[in-house]
Protein backbone atom coordinates (compact mmCIF):
# COMPACT_ATOMS: atom_id res chain seq x y z
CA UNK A 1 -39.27 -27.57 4.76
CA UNK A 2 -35.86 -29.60 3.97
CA UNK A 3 -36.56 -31.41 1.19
CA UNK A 4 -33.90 -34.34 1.84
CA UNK A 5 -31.57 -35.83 3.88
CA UNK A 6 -28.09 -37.31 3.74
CA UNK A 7 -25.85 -39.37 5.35
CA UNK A 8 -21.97 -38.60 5.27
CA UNK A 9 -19.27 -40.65 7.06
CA UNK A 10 -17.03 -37.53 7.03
CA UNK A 11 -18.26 -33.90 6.14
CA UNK A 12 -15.57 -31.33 5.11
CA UNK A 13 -16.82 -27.63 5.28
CA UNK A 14 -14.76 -25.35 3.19
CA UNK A 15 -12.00 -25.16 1.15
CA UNK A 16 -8.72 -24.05 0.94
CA UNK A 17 -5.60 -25.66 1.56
CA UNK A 18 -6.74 -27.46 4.80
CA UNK A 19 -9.72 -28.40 3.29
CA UNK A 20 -8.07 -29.97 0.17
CA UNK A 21 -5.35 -31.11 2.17
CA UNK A 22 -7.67 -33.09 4.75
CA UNK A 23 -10.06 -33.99 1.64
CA UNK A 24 -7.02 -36.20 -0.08
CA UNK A 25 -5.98 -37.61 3.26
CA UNK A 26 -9.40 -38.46 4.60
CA UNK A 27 -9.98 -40.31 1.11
CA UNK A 28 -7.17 -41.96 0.96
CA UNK A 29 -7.89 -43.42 4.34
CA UNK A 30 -11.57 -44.48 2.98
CA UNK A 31 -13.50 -41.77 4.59
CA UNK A 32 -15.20 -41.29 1.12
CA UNK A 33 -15.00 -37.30 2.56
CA UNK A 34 -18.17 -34.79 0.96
CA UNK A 35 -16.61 -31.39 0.88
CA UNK A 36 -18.64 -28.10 0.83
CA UNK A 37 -16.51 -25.30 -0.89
CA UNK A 38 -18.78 -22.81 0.50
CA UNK A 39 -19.42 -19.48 -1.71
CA UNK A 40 -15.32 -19.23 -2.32
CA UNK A 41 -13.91 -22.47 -3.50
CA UNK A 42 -10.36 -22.49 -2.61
CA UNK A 43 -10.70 -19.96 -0.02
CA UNK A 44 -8.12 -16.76 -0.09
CA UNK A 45 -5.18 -18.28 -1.93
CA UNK A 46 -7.62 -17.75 -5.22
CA UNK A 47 -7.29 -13.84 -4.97
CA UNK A 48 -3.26 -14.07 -4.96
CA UNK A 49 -1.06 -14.01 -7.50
CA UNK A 50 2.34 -14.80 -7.28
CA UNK A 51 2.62 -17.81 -4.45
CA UNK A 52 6.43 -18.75 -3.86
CA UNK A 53 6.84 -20.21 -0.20
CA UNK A 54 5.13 -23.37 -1.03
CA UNK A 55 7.40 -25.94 -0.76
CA UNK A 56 7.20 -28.35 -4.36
CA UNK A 57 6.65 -25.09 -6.84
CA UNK A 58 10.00 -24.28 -7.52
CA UNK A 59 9.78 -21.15 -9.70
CA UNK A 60 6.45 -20.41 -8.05
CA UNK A 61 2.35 -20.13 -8.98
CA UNK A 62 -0.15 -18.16 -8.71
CA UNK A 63 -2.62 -18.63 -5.95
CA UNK A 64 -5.57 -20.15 -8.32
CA UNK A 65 -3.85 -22.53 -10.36
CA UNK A 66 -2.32 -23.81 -6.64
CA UNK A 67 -5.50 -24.24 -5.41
CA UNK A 68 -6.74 -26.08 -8.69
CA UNK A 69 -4.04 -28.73 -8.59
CA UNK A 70 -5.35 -29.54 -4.69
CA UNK A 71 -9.09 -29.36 -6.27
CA UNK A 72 -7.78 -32.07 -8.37
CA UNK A 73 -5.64 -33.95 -6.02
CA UNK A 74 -8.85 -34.12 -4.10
CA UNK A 75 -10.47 -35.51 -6.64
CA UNK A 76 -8.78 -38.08 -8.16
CA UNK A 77 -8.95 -40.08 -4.46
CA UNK A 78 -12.90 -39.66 -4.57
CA UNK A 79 -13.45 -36.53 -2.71
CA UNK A 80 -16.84 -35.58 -3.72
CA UNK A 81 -16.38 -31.90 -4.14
CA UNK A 82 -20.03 -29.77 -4.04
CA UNK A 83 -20.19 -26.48 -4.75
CA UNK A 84 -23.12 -25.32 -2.17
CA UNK A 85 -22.65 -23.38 1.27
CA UNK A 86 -23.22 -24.64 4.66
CA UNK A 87 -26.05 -22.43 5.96
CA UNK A 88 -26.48 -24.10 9.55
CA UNK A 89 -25.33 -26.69 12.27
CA UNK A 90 -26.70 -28.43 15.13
CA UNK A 91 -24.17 -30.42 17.49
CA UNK A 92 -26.43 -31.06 19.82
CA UNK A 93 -27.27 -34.85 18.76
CA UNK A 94 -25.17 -37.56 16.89
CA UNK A 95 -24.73 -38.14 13.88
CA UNK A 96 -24.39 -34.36 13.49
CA UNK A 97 -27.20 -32.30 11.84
CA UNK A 98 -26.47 -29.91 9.04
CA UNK A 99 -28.02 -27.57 6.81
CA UNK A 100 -26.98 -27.21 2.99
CA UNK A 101 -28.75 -24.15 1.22
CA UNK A 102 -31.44 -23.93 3.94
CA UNK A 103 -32.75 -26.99 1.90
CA UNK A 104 -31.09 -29.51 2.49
CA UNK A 105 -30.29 -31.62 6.13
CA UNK A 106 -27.09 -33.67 6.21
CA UNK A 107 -26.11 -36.44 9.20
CA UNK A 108 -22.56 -36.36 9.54
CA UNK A 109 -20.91 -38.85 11.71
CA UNK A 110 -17.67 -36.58 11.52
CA UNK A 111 -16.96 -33.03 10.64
CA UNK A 112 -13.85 -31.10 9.65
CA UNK A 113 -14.52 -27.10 9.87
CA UNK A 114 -12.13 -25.36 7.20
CA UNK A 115 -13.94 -22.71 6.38
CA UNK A 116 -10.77 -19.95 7.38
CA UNK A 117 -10.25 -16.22 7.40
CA UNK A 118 -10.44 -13.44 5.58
CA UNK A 119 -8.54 -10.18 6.05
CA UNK A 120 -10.32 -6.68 6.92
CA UNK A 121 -9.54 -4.13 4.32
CA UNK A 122 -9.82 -0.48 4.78
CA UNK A 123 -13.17 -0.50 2.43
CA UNK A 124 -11.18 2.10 -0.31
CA UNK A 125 -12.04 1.30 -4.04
CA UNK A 126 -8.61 1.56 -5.22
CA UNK A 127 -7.50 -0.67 -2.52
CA UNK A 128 -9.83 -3.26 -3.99
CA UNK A 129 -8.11 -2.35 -7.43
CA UNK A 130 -4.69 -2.65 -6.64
CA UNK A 131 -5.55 -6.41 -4.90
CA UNK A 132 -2.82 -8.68 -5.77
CA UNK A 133 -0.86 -5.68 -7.94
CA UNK A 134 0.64 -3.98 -4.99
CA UNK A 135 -2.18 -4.14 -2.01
CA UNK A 136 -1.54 -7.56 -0.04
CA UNK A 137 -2.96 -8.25 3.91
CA UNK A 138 -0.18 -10.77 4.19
CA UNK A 139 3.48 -9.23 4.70
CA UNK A 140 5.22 -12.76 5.07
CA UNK A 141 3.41 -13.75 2.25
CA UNK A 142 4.36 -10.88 -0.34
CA UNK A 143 7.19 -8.85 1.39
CA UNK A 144 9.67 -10.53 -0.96
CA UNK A 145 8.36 -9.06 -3.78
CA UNK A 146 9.08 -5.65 -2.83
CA UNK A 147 13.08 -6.21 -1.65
CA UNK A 148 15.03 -2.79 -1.92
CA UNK A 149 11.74 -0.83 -2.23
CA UNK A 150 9.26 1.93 -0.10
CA UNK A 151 6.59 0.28 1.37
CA UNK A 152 3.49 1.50 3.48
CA UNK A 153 1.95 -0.43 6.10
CA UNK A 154 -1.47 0.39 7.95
CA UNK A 155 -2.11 -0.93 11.23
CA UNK A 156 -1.26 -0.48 15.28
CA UNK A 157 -2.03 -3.86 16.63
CA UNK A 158 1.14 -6.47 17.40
CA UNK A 159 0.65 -8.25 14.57
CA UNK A 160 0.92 -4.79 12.15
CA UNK A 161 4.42 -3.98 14.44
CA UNK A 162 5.42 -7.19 13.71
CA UNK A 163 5.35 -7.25 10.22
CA UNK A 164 6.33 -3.70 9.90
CA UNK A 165 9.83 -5.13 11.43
CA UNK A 166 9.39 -8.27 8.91
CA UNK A 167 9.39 -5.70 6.02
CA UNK A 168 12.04 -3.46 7.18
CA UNK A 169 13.81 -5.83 6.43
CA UNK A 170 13.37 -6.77 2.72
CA UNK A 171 12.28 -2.74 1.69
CA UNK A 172 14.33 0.00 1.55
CA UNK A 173 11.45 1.89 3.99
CA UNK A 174 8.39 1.15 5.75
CA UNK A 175 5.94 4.34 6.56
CA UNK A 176 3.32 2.46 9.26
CA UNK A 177 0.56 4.41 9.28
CA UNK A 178 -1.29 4.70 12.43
CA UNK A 179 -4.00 6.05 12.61
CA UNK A 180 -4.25 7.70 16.50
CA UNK A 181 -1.83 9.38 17.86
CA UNK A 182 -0.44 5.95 19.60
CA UNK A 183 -0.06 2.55 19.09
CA UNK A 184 -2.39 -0.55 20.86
CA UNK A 185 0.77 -3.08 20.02
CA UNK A 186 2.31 -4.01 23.33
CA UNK A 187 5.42 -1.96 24.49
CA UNK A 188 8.06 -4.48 23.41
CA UNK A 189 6.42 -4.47 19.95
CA UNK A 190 6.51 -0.51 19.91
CA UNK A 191 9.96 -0.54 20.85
CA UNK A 192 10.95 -3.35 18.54
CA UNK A 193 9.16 -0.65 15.92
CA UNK A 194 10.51 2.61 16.73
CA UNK A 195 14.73 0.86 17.19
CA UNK A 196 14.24 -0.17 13.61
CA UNK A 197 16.23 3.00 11.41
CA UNK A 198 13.85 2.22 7.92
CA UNK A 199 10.85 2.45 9.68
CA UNK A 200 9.01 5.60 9.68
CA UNK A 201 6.00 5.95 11.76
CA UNK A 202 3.32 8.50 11.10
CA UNK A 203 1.13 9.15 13.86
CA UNK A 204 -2.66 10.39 13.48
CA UNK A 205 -2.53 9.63 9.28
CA UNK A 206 -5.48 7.89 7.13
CA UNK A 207 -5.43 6.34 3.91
CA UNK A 208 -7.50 8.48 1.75
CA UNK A 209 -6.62 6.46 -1.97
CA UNK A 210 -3.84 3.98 -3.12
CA UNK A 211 -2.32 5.46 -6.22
CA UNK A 212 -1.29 3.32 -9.42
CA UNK A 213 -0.88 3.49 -13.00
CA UNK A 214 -3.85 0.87 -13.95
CA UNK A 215 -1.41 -1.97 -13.34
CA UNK A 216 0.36 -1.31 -9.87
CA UNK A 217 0.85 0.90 -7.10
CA UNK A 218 2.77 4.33 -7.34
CA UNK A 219 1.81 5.41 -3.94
CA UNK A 220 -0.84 6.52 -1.51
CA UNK A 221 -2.88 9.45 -0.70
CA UNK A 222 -2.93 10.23 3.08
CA UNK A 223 -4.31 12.90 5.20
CA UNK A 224 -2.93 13.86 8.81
CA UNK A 225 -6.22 14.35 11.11
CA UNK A 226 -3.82 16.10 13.40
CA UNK A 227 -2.60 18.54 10.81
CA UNK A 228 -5.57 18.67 8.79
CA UNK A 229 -3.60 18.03 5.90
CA UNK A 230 -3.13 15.68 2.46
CA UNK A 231 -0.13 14.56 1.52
CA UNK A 232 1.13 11.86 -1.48
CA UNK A 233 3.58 9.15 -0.13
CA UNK A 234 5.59 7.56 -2.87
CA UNK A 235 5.66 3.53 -2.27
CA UNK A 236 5.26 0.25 -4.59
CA UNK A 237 3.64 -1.63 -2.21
CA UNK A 238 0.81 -0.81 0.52
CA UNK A 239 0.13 -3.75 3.26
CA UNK A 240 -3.26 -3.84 5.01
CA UNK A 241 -2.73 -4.98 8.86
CA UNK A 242 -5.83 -4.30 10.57
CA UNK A 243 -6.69 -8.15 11.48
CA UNK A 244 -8.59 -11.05 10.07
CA UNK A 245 -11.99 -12.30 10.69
CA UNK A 246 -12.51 -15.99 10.93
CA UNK A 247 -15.17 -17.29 8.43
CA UNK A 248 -17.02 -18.92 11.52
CA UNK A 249 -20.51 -16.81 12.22
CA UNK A 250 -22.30 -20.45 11.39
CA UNK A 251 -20.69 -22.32 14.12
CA UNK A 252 -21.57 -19.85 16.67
CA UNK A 253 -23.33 -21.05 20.03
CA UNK A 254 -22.39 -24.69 19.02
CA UNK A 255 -19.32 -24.70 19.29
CA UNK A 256 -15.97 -23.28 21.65
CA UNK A 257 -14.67 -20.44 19.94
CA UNK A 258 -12.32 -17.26 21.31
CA UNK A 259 -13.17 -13.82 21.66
CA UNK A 260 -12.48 -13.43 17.95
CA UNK A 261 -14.43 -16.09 16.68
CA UNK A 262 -11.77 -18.38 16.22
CA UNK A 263 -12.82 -22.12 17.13
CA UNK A 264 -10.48 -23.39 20.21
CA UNK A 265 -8.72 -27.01 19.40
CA UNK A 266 -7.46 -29.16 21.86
CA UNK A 267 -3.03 -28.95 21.83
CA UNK A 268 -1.66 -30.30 19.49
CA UNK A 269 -4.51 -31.50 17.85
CA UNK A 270 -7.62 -30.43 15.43
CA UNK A 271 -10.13 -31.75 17.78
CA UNK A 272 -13.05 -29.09 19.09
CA UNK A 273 -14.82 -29.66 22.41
CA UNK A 274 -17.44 -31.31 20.30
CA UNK A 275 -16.33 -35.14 19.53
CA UNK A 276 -16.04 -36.19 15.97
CA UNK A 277 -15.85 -32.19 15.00
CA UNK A 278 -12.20 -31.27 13.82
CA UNK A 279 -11.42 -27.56 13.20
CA UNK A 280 -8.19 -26.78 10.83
CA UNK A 281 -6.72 -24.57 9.32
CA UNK A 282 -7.05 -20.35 9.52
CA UNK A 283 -10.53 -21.00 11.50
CA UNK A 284 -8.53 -21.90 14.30
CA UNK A 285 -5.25 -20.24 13.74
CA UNK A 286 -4.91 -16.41 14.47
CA UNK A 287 -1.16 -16.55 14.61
CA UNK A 288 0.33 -17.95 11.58
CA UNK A 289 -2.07 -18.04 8.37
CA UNK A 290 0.17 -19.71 6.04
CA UNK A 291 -0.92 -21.82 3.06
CA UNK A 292 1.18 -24.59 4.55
CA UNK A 293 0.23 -24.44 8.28
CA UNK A 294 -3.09 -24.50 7.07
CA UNK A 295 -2.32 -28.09 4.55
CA UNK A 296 -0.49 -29.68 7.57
CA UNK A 297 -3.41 -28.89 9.83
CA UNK A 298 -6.10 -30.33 7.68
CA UNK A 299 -3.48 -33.38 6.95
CA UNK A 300 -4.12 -33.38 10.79
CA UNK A 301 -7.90 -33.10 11.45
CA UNK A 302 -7.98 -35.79 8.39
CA UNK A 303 -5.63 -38.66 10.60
CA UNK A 304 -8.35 -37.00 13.86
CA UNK A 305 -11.21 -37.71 12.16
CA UNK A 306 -10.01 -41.56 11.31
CA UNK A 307 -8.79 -42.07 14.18
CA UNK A 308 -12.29 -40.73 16.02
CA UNK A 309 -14.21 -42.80 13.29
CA UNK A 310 -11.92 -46.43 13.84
CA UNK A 311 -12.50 -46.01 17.80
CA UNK A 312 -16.44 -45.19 17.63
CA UNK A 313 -16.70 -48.13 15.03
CA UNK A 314 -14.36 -50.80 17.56
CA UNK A 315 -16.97 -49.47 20.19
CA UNK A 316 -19.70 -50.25 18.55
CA UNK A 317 -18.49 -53.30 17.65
CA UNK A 318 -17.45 -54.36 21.28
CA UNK A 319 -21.05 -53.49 22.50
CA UNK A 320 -22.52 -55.44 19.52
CA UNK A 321 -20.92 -58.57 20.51
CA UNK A 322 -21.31 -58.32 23.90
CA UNK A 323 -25.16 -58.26 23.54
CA UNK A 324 -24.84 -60.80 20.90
CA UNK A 325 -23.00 -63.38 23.63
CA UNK A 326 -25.61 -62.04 26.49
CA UNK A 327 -28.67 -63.47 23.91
């Protein structure tokens, strides 16, 4: 049994940089937005150190105290920031139903999903360790820091290919481990791969350990299933490219997603094939996962959401009057 119910003119589920970022727009516009952080306030950025491809952080910042000055950006227009989960949705009637904490039921006359992605990790306890210190899923994000060294990178896909070629050239080399004895990147990838001089590709090879001295990576441990054999690969910096997962179980069977789980927005736009429900961000992006894509998307779903909200109200308004002359 829900114990009570709430209504909210715009309901922001998640965190992150497109949640802050359409939290201090959709206030500013008098939205009075209630955001859910969900069980990770501020969403990946908060497990990453050094962030320095923000634009407005000159000499750079790390990834929580980033995602603190949003919090408080957020806050100081009236965001009314909660620190509960989402735990259900049903889009089947207006305003929207929603569960908080399976105890809660919220009516939402708009919704902005920016709840995002997080990256698949090989499950290895020393990958976990090295987090942040030498282990990153995110080669545009943290190639820079390893300019003029050996780097490993794990992966086959297109997107693993792609920044294998995006590291070759900051480091000195890139091994790309793969784990078969071919690729599953498209041939124009593999090629792009394979004409690149500092790449080295080793075919049918595991990641048995990342190495490090207690404060950053040394190398890895691999072992050749081909060969049947371990080997220790000198590198500073080991990059995890075996795909993201979009944070969007909840939203499943109510709303249009992609194979992956992604939710599908309309072009160029945040809007869903639900009305009133805006998706932004990561949850919707499989190609570029950037802190700032994912700000200027929730800026958008933010000026969707108003705009959505101003043309049911004029609507209303039209139909009210007309019934008001017809009496």
């Amino acid at each position: 049994m829900l114990a009570e119910t709430e209504h909210i003119k715009c309901l922001i589920i998640g965190s992150g940089p497109a949640g802050y970022t359409a939290a201090i727009y959709a206030a500013r516009a008098g939205l009075q937005p209630v955001m859910y952080t969900g069980i990770e306030p501020g969403g990946q950025l908060t497990k990453t150190t050094e962030v320095e491809n923000f634009p407005g952080y000159p000499t750079g910042i790390t990834g929580p105290v980033m995602m603190e000055d949003f919090r408080m950006q957020a806050l100081r227009f009236g965001t009314d920031i909660r620190y509960d989960y989402v735990s259900g949705v049903d889009f089947s009637t207006y305003p929207y139903e929603v569960t908080v904490d399976e105890r809660k039921k919220i009516m939402a006359d708009s919704i902005i999903i920016s709840t995002g992605a997080s990256a698949k990790w090989l499950g290895l306890e020393s990958e976990a360790k090295y987090n942040g210190s030498g282990v990153s899923a995110c080669a545009v994000c943290d190639g820079y820091f390893f300019r003029g060294k050996d780097v490993a990178l794990v992966g086959a896909g297109d997107t693993a290919a792609e920044e294998a070629v995006y590291l070759s050239k900051l480091a000195n080399k890139v091994y790309m481990l793969v784990r078969r004895d071919e690729f599953r990147a498209s041939k124009l990838m593999v090629q792009r791969v394979l004409n690149t001089p500092n790449i080295e590709v080793l075919y049918n090879t595991e990641t048995l350990e990342v190495l490090g001295d207690g404060r950053s990576v040394t190398g890895i441990k691999v072992y050749n299933n081909q060969l049947k054999q371990e080997s220790a690969i000198p590198v500073t910096g080991f990059f995890v490219a075996i795909g993201h997962t979009p944070n969007t179980a909840i939203f499943s069977g109510a709303i249009d997603m992609d194979e992956a789980g992604y939710i599908k927005t309309n072009p160029r736009s945040t809007a869903t094939n639900i009305p009133g429900v805006f998706c932004c961000g990561d949850a919707q992006d499989p190609v570029y996962r950037q802190a700032i894509t994912a700000a200027g998307t929730g800026c958008m779903a933010a000026l969707d959401a108003e705009r959505f909200l101003n043309e049911r109200e004029a609507a209303l308004s039209f139909v009210i009057g007309d019934l008001q002359q017809a009496s």
